[in-house]
C-alpha atoms as a PDB file:
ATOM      1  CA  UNK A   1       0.000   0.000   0.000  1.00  0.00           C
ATOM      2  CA  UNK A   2       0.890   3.662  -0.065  1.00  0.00           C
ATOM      3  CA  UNK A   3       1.560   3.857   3.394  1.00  0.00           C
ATOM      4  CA  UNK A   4       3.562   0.628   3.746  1.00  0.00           C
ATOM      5  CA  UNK A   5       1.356  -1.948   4.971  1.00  0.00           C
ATOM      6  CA  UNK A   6       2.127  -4.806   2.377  1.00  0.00           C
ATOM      7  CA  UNK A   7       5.430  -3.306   1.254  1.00  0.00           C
ATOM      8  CA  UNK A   8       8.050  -6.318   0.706  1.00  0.00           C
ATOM      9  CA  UNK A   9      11.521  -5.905  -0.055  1.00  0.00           C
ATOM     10  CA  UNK A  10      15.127  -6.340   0.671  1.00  0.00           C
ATOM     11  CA  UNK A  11      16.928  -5.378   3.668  1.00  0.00           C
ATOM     12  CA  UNK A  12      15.298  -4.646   7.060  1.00  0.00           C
ATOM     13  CA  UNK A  13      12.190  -4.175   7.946  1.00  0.00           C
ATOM     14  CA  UNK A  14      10.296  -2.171  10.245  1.00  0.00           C
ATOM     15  CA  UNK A  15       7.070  -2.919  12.066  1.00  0.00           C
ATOM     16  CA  UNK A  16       4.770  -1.858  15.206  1.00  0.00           C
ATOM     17  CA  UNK A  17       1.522  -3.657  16.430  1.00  0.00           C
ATOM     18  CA  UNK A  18      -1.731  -1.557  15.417  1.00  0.00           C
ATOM     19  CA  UNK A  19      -3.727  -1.635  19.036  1.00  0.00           C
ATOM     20  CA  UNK A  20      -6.626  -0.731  16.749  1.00  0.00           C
ATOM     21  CA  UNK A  21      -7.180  -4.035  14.661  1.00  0.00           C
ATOM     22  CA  UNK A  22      -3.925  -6.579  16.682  1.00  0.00           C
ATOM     23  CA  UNK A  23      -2.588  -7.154  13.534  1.00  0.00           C
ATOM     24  CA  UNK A  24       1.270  -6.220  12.484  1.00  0.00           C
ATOM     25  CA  UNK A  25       1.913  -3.258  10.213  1.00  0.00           C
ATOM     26  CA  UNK A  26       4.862  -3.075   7.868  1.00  0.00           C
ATOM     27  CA  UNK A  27       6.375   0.422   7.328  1.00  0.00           C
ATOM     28  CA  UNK A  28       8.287   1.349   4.935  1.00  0.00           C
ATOM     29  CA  UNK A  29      11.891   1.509   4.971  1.00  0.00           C
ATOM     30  CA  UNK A  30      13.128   4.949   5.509  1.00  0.00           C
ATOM     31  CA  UNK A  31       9.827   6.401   6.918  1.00  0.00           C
ATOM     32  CA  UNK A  32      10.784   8.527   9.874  1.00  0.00           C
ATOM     33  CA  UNK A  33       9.295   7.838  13.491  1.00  0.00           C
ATOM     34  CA  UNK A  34       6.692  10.608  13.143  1.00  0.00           C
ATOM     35  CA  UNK A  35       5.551   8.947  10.050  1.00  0.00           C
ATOM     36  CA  UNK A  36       4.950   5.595  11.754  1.00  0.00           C
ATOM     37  CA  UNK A  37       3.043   7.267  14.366  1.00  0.00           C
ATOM     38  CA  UNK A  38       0.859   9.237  12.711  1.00  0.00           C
ATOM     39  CA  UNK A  39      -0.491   5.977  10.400  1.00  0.00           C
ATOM     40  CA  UNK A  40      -4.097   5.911  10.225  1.00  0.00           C
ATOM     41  CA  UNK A  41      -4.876   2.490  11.787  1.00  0.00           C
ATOM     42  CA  UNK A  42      -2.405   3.208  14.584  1.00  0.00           C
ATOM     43  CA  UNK A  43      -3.524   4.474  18.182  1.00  0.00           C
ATOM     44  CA  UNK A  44      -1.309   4.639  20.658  1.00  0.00           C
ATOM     45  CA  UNK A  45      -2.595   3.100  23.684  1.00  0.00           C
ATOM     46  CA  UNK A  46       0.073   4.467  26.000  1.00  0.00           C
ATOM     47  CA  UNK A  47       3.852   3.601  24.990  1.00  0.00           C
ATOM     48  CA  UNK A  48       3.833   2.587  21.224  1.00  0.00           C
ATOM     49  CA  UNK A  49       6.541  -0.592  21.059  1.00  0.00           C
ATOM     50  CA  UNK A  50       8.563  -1.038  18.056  1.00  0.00           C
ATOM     51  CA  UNK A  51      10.516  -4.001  16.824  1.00  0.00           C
ATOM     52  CA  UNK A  52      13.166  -3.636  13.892  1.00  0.00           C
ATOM     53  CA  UNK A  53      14.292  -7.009  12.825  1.00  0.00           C
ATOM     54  CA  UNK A  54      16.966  -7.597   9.943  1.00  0.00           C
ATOM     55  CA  UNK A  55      15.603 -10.193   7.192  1.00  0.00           C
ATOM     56  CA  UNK A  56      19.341 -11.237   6.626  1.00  0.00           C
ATOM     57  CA  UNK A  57      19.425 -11.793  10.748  1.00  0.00           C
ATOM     58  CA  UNK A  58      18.732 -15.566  11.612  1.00  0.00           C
ATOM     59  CA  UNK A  59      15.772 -14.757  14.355  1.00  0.00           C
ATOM     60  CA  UNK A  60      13.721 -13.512  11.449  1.00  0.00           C
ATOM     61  CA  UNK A  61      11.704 -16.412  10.197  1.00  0.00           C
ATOM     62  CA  UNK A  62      11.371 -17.269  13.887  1.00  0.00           C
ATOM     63  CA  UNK A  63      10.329 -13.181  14.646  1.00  0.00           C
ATOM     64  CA  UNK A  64       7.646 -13.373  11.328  1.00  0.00           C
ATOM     65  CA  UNK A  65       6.096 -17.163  12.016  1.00  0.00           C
ATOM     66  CA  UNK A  66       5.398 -15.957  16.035  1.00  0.00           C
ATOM     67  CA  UNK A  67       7.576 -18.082  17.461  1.00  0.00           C
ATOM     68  CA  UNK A  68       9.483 -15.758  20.021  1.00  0.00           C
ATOM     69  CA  UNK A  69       8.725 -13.956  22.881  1.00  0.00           C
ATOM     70  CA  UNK A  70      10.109 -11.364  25.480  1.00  0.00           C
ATOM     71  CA  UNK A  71      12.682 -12.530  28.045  1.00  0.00           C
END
């Protein structure tokens, strides 16, 4: 999309959990912070949490299938 949501390429990727609809959000590489924020199906509940994961980084397909969480 426009915004990012379904954007797929090489190198990193950044996303952030829209409280809204508990689904992921991709944004685009190189978007700035304020850019992120201000995304239409994001609102920020109290702290917005975001989680930058390399694709070339061997957590990733772990990080994308769910199979991770805090320590």
């Amino acid at each position: 999309g426009e915004d990012g949501e379904h954007v797929t390429g090489k190198g990193s990727t950044v996303t952030l959990s829209s409280e809204g609809s508990g689904n992921w959000i991709k944004v685009k590489e190189g978007k700035t912070l304020l850019e992120a924020l201000q995304h239409k199906d994001y609102i920020i509940p109290a702290i917005p949490v975001f989680f930058v994961v390399s694709r070339k980084s061997t957590f990733y397909l772990e990080f994308k299938a769910g199979n991770w969480s805090l320590p």
